[in-house]
N, C-alpha and C. Protein backbone atom coordinates (compact mmCIF):
# COMPACT_ATOMS: atom_id res chain seq x y z
N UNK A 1 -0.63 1.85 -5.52
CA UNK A 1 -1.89 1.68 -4.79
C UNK A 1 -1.92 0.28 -4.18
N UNK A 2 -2.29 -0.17 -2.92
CA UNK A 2 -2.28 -0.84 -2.15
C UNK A 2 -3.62 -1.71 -2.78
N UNK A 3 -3.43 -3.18 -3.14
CA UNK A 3 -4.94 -3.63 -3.87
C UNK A 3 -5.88 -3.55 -2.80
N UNK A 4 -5.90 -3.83 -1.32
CA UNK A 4 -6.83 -3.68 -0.30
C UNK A 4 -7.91 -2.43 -0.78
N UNK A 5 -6.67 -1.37 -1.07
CA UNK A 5 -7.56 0.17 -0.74
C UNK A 5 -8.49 -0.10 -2.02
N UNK A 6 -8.73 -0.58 -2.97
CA UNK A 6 -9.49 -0.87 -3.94
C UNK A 6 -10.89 -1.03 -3.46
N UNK A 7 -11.22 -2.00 -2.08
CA UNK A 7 -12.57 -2.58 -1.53
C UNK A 7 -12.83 -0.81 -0.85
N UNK A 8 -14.24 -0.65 -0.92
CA UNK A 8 -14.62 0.37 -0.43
C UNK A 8 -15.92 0.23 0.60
N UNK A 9 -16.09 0.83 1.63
CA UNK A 9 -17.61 0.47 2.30
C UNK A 9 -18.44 1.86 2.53
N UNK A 10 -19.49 1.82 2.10
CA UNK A 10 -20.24 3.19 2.06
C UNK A 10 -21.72 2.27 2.49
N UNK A 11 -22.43 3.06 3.39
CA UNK A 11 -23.31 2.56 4.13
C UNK A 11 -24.66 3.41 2.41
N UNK A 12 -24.21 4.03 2.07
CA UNK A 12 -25.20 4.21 0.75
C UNK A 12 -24.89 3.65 -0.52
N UNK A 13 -24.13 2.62 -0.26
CA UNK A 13 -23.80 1.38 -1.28
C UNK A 13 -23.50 0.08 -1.19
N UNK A 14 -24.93 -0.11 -1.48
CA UNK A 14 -25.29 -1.88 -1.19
C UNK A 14 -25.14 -2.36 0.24
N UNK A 15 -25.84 -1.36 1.24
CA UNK A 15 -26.19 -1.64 2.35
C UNK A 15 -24.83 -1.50 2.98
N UNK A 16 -23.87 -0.82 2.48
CA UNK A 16 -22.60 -1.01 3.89
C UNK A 16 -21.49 -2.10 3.47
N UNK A 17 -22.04 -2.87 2.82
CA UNK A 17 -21.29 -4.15 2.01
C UNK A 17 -20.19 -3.79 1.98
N UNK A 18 -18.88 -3.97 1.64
CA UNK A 18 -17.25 -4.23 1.37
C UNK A 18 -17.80 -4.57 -0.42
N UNK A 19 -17.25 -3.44 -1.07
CA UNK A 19 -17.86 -3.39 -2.36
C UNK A 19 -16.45 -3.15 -3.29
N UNK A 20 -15.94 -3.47 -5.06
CA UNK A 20 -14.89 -2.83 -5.56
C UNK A 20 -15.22 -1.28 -6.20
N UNK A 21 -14.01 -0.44 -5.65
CA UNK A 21 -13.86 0.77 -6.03
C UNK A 21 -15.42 1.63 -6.01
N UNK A 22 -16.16 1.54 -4.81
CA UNK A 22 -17.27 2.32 -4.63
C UNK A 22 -18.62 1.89 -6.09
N UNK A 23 -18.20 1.24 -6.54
CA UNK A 23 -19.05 0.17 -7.27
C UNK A 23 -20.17 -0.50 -6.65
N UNK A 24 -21.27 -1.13 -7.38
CA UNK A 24 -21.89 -1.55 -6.67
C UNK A 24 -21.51 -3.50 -7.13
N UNK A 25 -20.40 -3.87 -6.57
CA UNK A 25 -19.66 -5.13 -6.64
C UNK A 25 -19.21 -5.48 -5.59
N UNK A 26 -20.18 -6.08 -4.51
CA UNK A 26 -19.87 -6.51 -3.19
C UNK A 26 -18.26 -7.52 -3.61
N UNK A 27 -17.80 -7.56 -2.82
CA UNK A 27 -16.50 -8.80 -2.62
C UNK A 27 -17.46 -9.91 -2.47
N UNK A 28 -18.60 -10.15 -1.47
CA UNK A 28 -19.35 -11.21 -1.70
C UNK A 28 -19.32 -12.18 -3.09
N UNK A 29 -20.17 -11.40 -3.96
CA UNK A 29 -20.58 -11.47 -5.15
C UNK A 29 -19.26 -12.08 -6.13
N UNK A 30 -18.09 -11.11 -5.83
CA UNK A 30 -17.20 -12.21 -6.47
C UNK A 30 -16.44 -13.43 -6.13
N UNK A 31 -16.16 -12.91 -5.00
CA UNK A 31 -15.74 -14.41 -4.16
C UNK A 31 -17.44 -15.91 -4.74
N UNK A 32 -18.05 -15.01 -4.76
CA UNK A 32 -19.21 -16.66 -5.35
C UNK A 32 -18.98 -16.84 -6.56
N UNK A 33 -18.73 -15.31 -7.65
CA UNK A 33 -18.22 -16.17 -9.17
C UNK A 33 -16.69 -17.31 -9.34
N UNK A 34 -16.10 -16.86 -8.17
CA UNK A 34 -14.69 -17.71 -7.93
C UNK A 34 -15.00 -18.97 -7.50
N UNK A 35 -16.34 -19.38 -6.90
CA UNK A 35 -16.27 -20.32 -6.44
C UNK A 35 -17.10 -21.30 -7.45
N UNK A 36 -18.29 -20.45 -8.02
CA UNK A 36 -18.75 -20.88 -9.36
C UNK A 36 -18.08 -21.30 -10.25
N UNK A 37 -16.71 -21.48 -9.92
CA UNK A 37 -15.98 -21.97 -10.92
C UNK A 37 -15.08 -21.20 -12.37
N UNK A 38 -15.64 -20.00 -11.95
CA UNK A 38 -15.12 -19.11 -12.85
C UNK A 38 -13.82 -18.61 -12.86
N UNK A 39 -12.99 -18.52 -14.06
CA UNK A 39 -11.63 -17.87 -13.85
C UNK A 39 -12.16 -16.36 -13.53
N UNK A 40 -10.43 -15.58 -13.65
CA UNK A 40 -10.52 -14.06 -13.41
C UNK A 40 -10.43 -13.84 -14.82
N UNK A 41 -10.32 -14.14 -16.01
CA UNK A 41 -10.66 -13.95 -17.08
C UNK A 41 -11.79 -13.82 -17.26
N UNK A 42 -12.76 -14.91 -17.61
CA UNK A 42 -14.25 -14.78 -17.46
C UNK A 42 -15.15 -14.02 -16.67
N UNK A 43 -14.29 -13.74 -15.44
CA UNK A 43 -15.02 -12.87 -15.03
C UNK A 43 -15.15 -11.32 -15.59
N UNK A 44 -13.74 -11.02 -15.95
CA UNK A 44 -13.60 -9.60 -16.63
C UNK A 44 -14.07 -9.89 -17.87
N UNK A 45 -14.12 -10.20 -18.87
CA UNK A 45 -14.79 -10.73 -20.06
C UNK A 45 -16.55 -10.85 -19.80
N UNK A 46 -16.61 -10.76 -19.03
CA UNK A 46 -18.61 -10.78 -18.51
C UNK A 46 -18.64 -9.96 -17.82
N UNK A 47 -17.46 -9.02 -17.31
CA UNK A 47 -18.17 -7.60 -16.99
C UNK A 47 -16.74 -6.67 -17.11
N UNK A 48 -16.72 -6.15 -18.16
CA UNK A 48 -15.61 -5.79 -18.31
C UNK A 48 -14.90 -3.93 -17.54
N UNK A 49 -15.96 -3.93 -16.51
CA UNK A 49 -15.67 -2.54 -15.76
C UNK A 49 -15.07 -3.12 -14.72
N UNK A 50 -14.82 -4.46 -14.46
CA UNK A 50 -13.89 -5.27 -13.26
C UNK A 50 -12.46 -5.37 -13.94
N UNK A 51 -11.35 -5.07 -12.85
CA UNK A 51 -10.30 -5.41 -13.51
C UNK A 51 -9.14 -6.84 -12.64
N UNK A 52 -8.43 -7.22 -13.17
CA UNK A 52 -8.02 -8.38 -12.74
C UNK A 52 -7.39 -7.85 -10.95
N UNK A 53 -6.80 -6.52 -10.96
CA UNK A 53 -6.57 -6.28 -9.79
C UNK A 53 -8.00 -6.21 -8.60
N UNK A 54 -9.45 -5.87 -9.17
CA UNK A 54 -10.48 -5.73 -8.70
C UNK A 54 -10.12 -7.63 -7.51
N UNK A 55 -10.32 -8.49 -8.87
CA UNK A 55 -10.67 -9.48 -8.19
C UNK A 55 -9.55 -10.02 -7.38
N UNK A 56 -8.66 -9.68 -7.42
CA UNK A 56 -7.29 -9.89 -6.19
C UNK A 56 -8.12 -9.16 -5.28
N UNK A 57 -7.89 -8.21 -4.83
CA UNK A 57 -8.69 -7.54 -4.02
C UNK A 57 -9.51 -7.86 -3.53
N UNK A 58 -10.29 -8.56 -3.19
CA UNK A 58 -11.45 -9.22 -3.07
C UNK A 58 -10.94 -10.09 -2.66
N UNK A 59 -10.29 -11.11 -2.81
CA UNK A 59 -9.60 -12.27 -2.23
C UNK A 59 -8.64 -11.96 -0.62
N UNK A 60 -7.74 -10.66 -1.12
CA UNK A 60 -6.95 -9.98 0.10
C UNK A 60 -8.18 -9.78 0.88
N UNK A 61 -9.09 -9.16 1.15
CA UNK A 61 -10.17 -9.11 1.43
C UNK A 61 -10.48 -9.70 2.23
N UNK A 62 -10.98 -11.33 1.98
CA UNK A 62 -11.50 -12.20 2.56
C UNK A 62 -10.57 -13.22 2.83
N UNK A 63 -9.42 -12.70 2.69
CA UNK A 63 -8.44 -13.59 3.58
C UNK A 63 -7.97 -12.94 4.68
N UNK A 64 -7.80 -11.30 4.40
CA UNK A 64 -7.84 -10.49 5.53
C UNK A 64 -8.69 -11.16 7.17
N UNK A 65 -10.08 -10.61 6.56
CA UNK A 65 -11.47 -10.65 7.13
C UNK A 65 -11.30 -12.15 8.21
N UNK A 66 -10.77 -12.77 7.32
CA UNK A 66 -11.34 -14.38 8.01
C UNK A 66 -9.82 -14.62 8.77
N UNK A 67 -8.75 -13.70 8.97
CA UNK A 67 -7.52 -13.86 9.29
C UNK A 67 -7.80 -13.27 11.11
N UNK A 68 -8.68 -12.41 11.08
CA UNK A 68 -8.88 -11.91 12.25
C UNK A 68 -8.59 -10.60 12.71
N UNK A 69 -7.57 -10.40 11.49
CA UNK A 69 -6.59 -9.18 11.69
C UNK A 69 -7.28 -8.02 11.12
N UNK A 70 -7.44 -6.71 11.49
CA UNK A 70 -8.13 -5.62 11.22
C UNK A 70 -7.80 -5.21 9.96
N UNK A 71 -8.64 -4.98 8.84
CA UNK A 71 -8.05 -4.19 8.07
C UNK A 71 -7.22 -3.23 7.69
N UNK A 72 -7.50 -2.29 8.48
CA UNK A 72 -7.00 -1.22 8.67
C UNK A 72 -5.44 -1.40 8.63
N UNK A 73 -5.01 -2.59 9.60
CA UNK A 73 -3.52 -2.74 9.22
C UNK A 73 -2.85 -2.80 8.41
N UNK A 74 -3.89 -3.62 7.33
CA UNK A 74 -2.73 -3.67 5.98
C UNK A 74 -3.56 -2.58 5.13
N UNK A 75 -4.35 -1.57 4.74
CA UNK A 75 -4.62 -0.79 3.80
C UNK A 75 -3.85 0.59 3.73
């Protein structure tokens, strides 16, 4: 499985957001616990239905996003 295909967007979850695995876990939301200073340990350890590939994903994500390049290419 491709970690990209992990982020999911459903306009009846969390407004359309870029969310993990149809979850309601915007990439937003973790990209701010990453920046909060938090490892990817702590993060799965405080919510343990996230998995360490979740939060890679999320990162591909928003390096994708801010790269310019369409998703679609790499999923």
């Amino acid at each position: 499985m491709n970690r990209i295909s992990r982020i999911t967007i459903s306009s009846e979850i969390c407004h359309g957001k870029p969310c993990i695995r149809g979850m309601r876990w915007p990439v937003e939301v973790i990209i701010d616990m990453l920046s909060s200073g938090m490892s990817i340990a702590q993060i799965i350890e405080d919510h343990p239905e996230l998995e360490r590939e979740d939060i890679l994903a999320s990162l591909d994500y928003a390096k994708i996003s801010l790269s310019g390049r369409p998703i679609q290419e790499v999923a």
